[in-house]
Protein backbone atom coordinates (compact mmCIF):
# COMPACT_ATOMS: atom_id res chain seq x y z
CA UNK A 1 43.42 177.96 117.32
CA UNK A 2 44.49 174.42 116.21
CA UNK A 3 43.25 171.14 117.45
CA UNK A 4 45.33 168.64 118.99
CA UNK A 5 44.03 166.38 115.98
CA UNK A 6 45.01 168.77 113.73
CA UNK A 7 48.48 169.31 115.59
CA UNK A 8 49.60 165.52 115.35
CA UNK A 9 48.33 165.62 111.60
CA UNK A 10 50.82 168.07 110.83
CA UNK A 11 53.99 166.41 112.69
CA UNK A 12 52.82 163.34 111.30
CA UNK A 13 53.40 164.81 107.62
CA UNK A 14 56.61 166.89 108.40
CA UNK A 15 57.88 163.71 109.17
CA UNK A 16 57.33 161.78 106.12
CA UNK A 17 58.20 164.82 104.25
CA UNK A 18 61.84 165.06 105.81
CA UNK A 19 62.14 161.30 105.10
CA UNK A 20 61.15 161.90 101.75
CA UNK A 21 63.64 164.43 101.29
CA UNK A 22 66.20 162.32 102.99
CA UNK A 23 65.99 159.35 101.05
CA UNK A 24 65.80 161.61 97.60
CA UNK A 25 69.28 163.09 98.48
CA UNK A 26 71.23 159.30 99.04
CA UNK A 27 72.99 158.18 95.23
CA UNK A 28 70.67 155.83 93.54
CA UNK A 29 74.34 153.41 93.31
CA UNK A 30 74.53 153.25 97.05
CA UNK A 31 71.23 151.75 96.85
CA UNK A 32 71.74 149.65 94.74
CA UNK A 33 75.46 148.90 96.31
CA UNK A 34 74.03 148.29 99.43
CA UNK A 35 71.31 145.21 97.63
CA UNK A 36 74.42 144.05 96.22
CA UNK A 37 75.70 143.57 100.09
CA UNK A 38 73.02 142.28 101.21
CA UNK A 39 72.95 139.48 98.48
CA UNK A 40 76.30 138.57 99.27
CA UNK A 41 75.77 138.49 102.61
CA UNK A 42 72.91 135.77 102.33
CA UNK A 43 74.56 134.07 99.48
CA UNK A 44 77.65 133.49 101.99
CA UNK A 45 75.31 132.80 104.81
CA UNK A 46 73.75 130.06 102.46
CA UNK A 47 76.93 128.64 101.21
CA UNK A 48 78.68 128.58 104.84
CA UNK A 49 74.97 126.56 105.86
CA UNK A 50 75.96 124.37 103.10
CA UNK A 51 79.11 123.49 104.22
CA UNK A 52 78.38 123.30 107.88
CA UNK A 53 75.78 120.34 107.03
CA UNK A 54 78.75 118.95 104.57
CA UNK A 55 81.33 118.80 107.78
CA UNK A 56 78.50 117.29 110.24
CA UNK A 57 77.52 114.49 108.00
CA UNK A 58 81.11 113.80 107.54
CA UNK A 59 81.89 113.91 111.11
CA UNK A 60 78.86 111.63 111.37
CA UNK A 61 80.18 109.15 108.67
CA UNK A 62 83.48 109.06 110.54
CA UNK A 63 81.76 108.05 113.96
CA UNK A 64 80.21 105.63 112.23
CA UNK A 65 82.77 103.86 110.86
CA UNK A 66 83.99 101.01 113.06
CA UNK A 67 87.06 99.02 113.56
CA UNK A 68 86.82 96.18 111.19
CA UNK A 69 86.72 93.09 113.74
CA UNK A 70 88.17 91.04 110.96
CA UNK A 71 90.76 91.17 107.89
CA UNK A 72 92.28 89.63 105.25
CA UNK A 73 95.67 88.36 105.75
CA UNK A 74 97.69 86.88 102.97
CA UNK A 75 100.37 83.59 103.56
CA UNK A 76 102.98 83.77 100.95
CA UNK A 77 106.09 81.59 101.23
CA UNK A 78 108.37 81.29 97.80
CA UNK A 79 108.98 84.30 95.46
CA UNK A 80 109.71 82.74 92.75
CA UNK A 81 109.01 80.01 89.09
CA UNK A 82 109.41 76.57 90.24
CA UNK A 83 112.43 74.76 89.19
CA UNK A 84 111.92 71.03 91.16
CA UNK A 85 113.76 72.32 94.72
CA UNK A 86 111.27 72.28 96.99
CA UNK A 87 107.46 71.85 97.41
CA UNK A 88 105.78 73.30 94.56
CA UNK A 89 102.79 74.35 96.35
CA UNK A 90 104.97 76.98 98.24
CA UNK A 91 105.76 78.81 95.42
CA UNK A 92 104.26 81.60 93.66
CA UNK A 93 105.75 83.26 90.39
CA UNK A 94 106.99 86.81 90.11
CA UNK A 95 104.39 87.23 87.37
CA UNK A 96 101.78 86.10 89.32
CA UNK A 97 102.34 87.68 92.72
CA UNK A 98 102.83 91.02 90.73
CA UNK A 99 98.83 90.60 89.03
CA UNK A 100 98.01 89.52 92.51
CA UNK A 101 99.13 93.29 94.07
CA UNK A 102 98.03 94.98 91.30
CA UNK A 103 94.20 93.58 91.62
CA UNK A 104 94.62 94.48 95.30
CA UNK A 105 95.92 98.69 94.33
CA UNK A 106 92.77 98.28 91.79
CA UNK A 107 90.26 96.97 94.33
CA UNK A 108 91.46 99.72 97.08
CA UNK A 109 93.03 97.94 99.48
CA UNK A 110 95.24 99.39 101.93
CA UNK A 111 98.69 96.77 102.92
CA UNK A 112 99.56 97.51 106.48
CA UNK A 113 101.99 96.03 108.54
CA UNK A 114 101.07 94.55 112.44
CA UNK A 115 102.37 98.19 113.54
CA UNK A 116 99.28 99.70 111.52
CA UNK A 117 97.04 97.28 113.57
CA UNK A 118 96.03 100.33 115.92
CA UNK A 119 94.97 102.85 113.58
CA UNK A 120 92.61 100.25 112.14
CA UNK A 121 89.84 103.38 111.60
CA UNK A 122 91.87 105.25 109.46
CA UNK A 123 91.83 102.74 107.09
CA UNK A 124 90.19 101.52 103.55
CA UNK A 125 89.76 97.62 103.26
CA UNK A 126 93.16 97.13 105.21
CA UNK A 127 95.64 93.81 104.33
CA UNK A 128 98.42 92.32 105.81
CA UNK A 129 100.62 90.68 102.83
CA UNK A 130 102.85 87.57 104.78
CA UNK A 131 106.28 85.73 103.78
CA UNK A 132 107.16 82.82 105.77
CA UNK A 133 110.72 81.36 106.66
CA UNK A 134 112.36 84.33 105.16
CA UNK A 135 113.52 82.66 101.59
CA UNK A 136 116.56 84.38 99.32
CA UNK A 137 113.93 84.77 96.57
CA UNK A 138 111.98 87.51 98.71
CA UNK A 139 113.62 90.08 97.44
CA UNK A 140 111.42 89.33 94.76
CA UNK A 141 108.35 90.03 96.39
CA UNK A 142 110.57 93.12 98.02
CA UNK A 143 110.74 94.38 94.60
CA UNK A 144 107.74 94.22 93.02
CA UNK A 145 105.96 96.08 96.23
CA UNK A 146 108.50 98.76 95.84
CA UNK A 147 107.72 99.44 91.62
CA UNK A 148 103.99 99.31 92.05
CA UNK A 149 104.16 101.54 95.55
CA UNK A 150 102.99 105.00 94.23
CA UNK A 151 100.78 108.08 96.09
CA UNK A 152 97.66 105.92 95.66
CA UNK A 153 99.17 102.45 96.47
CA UNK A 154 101.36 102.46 99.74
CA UNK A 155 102.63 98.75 99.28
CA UNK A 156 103.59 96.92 102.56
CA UNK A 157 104.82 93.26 103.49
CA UNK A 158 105.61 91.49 106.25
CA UNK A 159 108.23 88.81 106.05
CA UNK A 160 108.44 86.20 108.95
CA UNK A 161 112.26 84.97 109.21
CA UNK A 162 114.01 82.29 111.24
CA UNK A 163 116.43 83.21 112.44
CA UNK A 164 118.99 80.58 112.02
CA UNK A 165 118.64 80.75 108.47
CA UNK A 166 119.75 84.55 108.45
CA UNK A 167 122.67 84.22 105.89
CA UNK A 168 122.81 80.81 104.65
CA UNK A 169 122.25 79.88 101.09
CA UNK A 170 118.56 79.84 100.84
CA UNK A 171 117.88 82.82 103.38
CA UNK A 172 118.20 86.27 103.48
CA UNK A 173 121.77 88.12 103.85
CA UNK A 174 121.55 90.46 107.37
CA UNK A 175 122.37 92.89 105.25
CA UNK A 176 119.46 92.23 102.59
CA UNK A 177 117.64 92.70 105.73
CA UNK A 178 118.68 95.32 107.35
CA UNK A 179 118.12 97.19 103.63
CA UNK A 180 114.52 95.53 103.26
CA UNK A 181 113.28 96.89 106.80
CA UNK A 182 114.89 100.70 106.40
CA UNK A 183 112.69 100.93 103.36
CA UNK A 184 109.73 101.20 105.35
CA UNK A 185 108.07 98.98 102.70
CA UNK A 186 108.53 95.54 104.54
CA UNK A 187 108.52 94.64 108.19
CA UNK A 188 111.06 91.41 109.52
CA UNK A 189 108.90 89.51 112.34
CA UNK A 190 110.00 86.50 113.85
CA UNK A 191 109.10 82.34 112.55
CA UNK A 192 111.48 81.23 115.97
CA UNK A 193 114.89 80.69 115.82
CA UNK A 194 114.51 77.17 114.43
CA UNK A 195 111.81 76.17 113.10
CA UNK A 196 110.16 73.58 115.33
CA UNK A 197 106.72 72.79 116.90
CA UNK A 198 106.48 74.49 119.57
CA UNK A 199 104.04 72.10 121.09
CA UNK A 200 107.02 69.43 121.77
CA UNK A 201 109.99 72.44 122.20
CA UNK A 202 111.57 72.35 125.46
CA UNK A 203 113.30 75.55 125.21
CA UNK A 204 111.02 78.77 124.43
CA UNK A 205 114.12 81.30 125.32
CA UNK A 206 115.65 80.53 122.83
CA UNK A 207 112.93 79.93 120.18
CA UNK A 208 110.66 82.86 121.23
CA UNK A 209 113.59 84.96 122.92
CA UNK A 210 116.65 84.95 120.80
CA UNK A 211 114.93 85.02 117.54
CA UNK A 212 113.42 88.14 118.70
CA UNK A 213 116.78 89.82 119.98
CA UNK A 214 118.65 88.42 116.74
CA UNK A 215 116.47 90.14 114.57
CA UNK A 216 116.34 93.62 116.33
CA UNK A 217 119.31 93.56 116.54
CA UNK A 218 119.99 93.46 112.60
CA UNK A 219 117.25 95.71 111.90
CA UNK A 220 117.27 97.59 114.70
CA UNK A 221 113.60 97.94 115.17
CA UNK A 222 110.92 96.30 117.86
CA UNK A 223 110.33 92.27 116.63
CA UNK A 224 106.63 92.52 117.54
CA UNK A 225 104.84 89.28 116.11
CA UNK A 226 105.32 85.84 115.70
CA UNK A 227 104.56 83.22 112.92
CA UNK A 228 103.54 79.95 114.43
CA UNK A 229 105.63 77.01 113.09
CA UNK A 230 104.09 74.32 111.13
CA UNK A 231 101.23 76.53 112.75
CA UNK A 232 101.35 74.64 115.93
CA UNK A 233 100.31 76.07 119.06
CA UNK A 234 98.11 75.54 122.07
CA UNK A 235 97.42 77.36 125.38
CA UNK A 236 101.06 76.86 126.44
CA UNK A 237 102.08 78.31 123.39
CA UNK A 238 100.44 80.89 123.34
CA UNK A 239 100.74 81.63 127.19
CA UNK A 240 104.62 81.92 126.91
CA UNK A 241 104.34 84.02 123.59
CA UNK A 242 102.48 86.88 124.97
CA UNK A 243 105.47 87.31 127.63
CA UNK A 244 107.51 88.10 124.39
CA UNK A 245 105.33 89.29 121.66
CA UNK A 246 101.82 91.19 120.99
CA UNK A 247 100.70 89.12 118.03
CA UNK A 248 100.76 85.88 116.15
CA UNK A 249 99.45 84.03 113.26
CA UNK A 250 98.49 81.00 112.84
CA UNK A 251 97.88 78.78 109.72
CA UNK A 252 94.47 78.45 110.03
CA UNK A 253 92.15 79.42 106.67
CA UNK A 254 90.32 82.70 107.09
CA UNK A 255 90.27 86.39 107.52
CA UNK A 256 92.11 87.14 111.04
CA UNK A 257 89.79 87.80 114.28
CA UNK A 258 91.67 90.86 115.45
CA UNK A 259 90.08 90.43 118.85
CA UNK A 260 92.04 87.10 118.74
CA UNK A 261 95.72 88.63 118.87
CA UNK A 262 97.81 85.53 119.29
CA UNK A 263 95.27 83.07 117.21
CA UNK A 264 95.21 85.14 113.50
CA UNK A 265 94.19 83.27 110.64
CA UNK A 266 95.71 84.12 106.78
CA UNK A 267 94.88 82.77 103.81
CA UNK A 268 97.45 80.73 102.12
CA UNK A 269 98.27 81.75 98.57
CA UNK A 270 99.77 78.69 96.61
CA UNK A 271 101.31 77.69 93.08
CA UNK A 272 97.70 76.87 92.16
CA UNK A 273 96.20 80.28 93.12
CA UNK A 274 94.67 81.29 89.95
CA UNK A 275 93.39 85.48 90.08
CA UNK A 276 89.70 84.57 90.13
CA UNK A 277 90.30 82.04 93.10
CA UNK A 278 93.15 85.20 94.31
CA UNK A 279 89.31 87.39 94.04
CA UNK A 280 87.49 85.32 96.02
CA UNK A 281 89.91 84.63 99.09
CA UNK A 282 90.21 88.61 99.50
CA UNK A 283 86.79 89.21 98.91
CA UNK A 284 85.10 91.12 102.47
C-alpha cells in the first residue's frame, strides 16, 4: 500500500513529465517568434517612454515661455536716396533698408503687425517695422518686404498715413493703398488727418475720427492704432484716443512697453543708420 508521501511524489512527477512533453511538441520558431514579440513589444514600450518625456518637456518649455513685456519697434519715414527735398535724416536708401530686413530674416525675427500683438506667445523675437506720414516712395519699402517674404521670412510693415495727404503728389494713391493692405504684407494705421500736435488741436473728431473712417473706408479693414504727431501727447491725448483706437506710438527711443498700449516707444532708423549701429538698436 502506498504512502501519502509517496502518492504526492508521483503526481508531482506526472506533472513535470506532461509539461515536458508539452513544451517538446510546440515548433522551436514559435519560440523563438514569440521572443521576437516580446522584444518588440518592449522596444515600442521604450520608444513610446521616449517620446512621452519628449512631448512633456515640450509642453513644459511652452508654459514657460512668457509674453515678452517689451519689443523692438522700428520708425522708418522715407523710402528712398536723398536728392536735397526734404530732411535728410528721414530718409533711408532702398539699398540700405533692404540689408536692414535681411539681417533681421538672418537673426530670426518675426515682423508682426499691431493685429499680431495678441498672439505675442506664439512668437520668435517679434518686430513691428513702422512708416510714418505715408510717403509715395513707400512702395519701396512695400517692395522689398514682398521679394525677401519667403516660408521662413513672413515680412510685415506697418505704414502710418495722414490722411489728407491720401493722393497728393508726395502721398500714397487710395488705390496704391487699397493694393498695399490686400497683400496682407503691410497694415495702413492712422498719423491723424492732418498732421498737428495734438496737445494744442481743438478738434479730435476730426483728427482722431475721420482719419480713422477715411482710411477704412479705402482699405476696408479696422484702423486700429495711431501714430502720435510730432510725437506729442499727454493725458488728454491719450484719454480721447482710447475712445477711438487700442494702440499708439510714440516717438520716444526704446523697445515698446506693451503693458503701455497708448505710450509705445520705436526706435528711429535714420540716413545715418549704419548696419552695426542697425545691430545694436534691435539687439534684445
Amino acid at each position: 500500500m502506498k504512502t501519502k508521501t509517496g502518492s504526492f511524489i508521483e503526481r508531482i512527477l506526472l506533472i513535470a513529465l506532461a509539461t515536458y512533453l508539452t513544451l517538446s511538441l510546440i515548433p522551436e520558431s514559435s519560440l523563438r517568434s514569440e521572443k521576437h514579440v516580446n522584444k518588440s513589444i518592449l522596444a515600442s514600450t521604450a520608444s513610446n517612454r521616449t517620446i512621452a518625456k519628449a512631448s512633456i518637456l515640450q509642453s513644459n518649455a511652452d508654459l514657460q515661455r512668457k509674453i515678452p513685456s517689451k519689443i523692438p519697434i522700428l520708425m522708418y519715414h522715407a523710402i528712398a536716396d536723398y536728392e536735397g527735398n526734404g530732411l535728410k535724416g528721414l530718409y533711408v536708401t532702398p539699398k540700405i533698408f533692404r540689408s536692414q530686413i535681411q539681417y533681421l530674416t538672418a537673426s530670426g525675427f518675426t515682423p508682426i503687425t499691431f493685429d499680431d500683438l495678441a498672439r505675442l506667445k506664439k512668437l520668435k523675437k517679434p518686430i513691428i517695422i513702422t512708416f510714418d506720414d505715408g510717403y509715395k516712395n513707400n512702395i519701396n519699402a512695400f517692395a522689398i518686404l514682398k521679394e525677401l517674404r519667403d516660408s521662413k521670412f513672413n515680412s510685415k510693415g506697418v505704414i502710418f498715413m495722414i490722411a489728407n495727404k491720401v493722393g497728393t503728389k508726395n502721398g500714397l494713391s487710395p488705390r496704391q493703398l487699397k493694393t498695399i493692405s490686400d497683400s496682407g504684407i503691410m497694415s495702413i494705421q492712422s498719423h491723424t488727418y492732418s498732421h498737428p500736435s495734438l496737445t494744442t488741436t481743438k478738434n479730435y473728431k476730426k483728427e482722431l475720427v475721420d482719419s480713422k473712417r477715411i482710411l477704412e473706408t479705402i482699405t476696408g479693414k479696422k484702423i486700429n492704432t495711431l501714430c502720435y504727431p510730432i510725437g506729442h501727447y499727454n493725458s488728454t491725448v491719450i484719454s480721447e484716443t482710447k475712445k477711438y483706437y487700442d494702440y499708439a506710438v510714440t516717438t520716444k527711443p526704446g523697445f515698446a512697453d506693451l503693458k503701455n498700449r497708448y505710450e509705445l516707444n520705436r526706435i528711429r532708423v535714420s540716413y545715418d543708420t549704419s548696419l552695426t549701429q542697425f545691430k545694436k538698436l534691435v539687439k534684445q
